[in-house]
Protein backbone atom coordinates (compact mmCIF):
# COMPACT_ATOMS: atom_id res chain seq x y z
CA UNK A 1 -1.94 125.19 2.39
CA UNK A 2 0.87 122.68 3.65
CA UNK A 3 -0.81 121.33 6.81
CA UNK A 4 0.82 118.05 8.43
CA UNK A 5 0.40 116.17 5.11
CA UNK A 6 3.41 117.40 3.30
CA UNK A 7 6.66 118.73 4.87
CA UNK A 8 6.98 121.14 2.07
CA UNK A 9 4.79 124.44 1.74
CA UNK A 10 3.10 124.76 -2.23
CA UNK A 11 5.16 128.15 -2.53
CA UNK A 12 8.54 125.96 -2.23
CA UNK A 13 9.59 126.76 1.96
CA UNK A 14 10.25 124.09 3.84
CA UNK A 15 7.91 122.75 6.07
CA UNK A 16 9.04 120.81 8.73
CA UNK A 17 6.49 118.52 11.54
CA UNK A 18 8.17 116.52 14.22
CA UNK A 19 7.53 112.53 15.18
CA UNK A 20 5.31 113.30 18.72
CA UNK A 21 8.18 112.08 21.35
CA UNK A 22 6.09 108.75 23.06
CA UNK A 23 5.98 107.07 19.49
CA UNK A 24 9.75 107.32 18.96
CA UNK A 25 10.38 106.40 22.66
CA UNK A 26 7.80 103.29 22.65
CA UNK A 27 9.53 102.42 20.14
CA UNK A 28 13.34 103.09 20.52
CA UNK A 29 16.38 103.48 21.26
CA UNK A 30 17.26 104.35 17.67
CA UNK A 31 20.73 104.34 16.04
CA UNK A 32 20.28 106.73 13.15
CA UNK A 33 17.18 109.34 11.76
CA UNK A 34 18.43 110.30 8.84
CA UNK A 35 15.07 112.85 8.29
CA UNK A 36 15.61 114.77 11.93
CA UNK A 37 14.13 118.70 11.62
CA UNK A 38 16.89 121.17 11.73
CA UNK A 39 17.03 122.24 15.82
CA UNK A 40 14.47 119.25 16.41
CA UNK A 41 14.09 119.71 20.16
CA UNK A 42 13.73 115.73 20.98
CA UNK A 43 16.57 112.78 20.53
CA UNK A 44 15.11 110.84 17.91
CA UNK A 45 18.41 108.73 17.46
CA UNK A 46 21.96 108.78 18.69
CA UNK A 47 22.79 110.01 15.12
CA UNK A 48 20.19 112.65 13.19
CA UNK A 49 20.54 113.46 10.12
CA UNK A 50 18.94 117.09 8.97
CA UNK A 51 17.99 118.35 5.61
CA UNK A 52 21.52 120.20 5.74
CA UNK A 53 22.97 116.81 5.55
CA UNK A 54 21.03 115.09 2.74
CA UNK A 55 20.50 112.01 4.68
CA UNK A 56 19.61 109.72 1.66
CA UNK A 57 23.23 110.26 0.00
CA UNK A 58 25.05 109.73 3.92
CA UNK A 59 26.13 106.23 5.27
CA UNK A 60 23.06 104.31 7.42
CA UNK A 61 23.45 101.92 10.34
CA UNK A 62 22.19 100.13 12.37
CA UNK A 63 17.98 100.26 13.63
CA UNK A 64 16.82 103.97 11.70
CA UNK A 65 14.20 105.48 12.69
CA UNK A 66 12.23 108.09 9.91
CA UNK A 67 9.50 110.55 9.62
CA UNK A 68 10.09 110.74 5.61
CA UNK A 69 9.54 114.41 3.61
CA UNK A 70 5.89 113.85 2.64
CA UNK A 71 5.38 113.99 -1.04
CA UNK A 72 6.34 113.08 -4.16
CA UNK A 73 10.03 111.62 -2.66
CA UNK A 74 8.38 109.53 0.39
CA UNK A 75 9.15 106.92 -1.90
CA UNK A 76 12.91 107.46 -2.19
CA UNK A 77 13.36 107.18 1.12
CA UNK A 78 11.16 104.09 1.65
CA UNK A 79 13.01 102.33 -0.93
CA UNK A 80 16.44 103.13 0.91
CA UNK A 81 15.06 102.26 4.46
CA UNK A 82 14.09 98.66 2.36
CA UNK A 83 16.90 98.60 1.06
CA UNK A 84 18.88 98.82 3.98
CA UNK A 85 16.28 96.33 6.08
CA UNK A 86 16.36 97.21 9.60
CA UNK A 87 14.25 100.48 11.14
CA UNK A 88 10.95 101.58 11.27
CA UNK A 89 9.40 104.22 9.07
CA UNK A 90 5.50 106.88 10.26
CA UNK A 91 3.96 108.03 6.89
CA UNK A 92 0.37 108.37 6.03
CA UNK A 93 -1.56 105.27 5.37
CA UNK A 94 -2.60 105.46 2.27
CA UNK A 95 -2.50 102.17 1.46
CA UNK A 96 -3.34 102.42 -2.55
CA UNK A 97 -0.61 104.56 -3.77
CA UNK A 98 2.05 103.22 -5.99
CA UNK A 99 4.67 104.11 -3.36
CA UNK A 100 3.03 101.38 -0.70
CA UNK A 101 2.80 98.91 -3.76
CA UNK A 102 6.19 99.13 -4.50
CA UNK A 103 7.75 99.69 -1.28
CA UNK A 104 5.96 98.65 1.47
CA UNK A 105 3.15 95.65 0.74
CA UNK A 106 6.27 93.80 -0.78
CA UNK A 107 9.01 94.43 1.61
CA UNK A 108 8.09 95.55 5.02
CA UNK A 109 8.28 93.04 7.25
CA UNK A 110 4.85 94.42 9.77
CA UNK A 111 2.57 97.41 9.77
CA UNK A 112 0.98 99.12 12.53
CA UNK A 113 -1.91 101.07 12.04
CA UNK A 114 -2.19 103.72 14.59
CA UNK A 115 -5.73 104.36 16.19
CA UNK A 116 -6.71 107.65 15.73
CA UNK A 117 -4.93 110.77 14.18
CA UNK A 118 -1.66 112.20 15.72
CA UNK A 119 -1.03 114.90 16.72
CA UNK A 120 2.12 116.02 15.44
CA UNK A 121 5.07 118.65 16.81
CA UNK A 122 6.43 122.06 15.39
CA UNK A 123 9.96 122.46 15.34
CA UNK A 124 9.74 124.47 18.94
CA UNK A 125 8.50 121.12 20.39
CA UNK A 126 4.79 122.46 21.02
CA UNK A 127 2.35 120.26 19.93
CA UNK A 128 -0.35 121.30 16.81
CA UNK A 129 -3.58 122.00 17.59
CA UNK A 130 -5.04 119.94 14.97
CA UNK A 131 -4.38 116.46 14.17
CA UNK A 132 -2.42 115.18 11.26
CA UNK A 133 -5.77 115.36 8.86
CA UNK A 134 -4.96 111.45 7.79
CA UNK A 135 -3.90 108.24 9.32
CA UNK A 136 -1.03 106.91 10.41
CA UNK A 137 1.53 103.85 9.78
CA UNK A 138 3.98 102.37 11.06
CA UNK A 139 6.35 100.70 9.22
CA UNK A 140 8.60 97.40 10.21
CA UNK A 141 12.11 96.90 8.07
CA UNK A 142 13.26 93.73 9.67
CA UNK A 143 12.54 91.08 12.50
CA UNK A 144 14.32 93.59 15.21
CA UNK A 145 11.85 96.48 13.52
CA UNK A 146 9.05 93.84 13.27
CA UNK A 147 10.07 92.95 17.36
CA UNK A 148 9.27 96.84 18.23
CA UNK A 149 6.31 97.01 16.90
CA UNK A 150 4.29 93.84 17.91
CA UNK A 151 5.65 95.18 21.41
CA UNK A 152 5.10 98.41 22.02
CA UNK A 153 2.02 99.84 23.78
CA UNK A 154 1.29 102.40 20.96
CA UNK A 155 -3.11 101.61 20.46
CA UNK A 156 -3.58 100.33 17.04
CA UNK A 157 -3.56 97.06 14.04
CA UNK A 158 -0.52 95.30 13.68
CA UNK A 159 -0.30 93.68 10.27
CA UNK A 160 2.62 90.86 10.09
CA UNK A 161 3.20 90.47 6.28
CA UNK A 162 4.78 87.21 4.44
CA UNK A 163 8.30 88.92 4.16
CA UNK A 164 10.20 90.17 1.71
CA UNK A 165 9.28 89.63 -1.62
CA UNK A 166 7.58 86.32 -1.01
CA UNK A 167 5.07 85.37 -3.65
């Protein structure tokens, strides 16, 4: 079964959950999602990319916001938020995965650790009934990213890491 955890179904459909709205607006305005759902019925960013547009070979600017695939290519689309340094990225926090070792613990510049399990959106806008079966991050690209986070209201940790690649 797919559930929340992955964005693609085992028999190969696409799966698609949507960012619940009050953690993209406590956190926004956003210039660019370049992983929006296909007829995602809330404004994630003045510019949303869908799967139709293959956001990870399109132009980014400005502060991104980005609710990754889930899976195996989370990490392709870390390393490109990195790379471009300024947005904020929600995946499961699973903290011990090569993925956060590579891309995250060395080049976010905060975390924040939601409280609780969300409860994610279907493509309709309804809400699921059951939570997203694992915790949450948030992750800071950037001082304006970093900014966001240490001030929003959303309940959790924040975690202010070193930097970049510091030793």
């Amino acid at each position: 079964m797919g559930g929340i955890g992955s964005h693609t179904k085992p028999n190969g459909g696409y799966d698609e959950w949507i960012t619940p709205p009050e953690i993209v607006s406590g956190l926004g305005p956003f210039d660019l999602d370049p992983c929006a759902a296909v007829g995602q019925p809330f404004q994630t960013a003045g510019l949303q990319y869908t799967i139709e547009d293959n956001g990870l070979d399109r132009p980014w600017t400005g502060c991104v916001w980005m609710n990754p695939p889930y899976g195996k290519s989370t990490g392709l689309w870390l390393s490109r938020l990195a790379d471009h340094g300024d947005g904020i990225a929600l995946i499961f926090a699973r903290t011990e995965t090569r993925m956060f070792f590579d891309y995250v613990w060395p080049r976010a510049t905060s975390l924040l650790f939601i409280e609780g399990r969300l409860h994610f959106h279907y493509v309709d806008g309804s809400r699921a009934k059951c939570n997203s079966g694992g915790p949450s991050v948030l992750i800071a690209y950037g001082e304006r990213a970093a900014d966001r986070l240490a001030n929003s209201s959303i309940p959790g940790k924040l975690v202010v890491l070193r930097g970049s690649n510091e030793p």
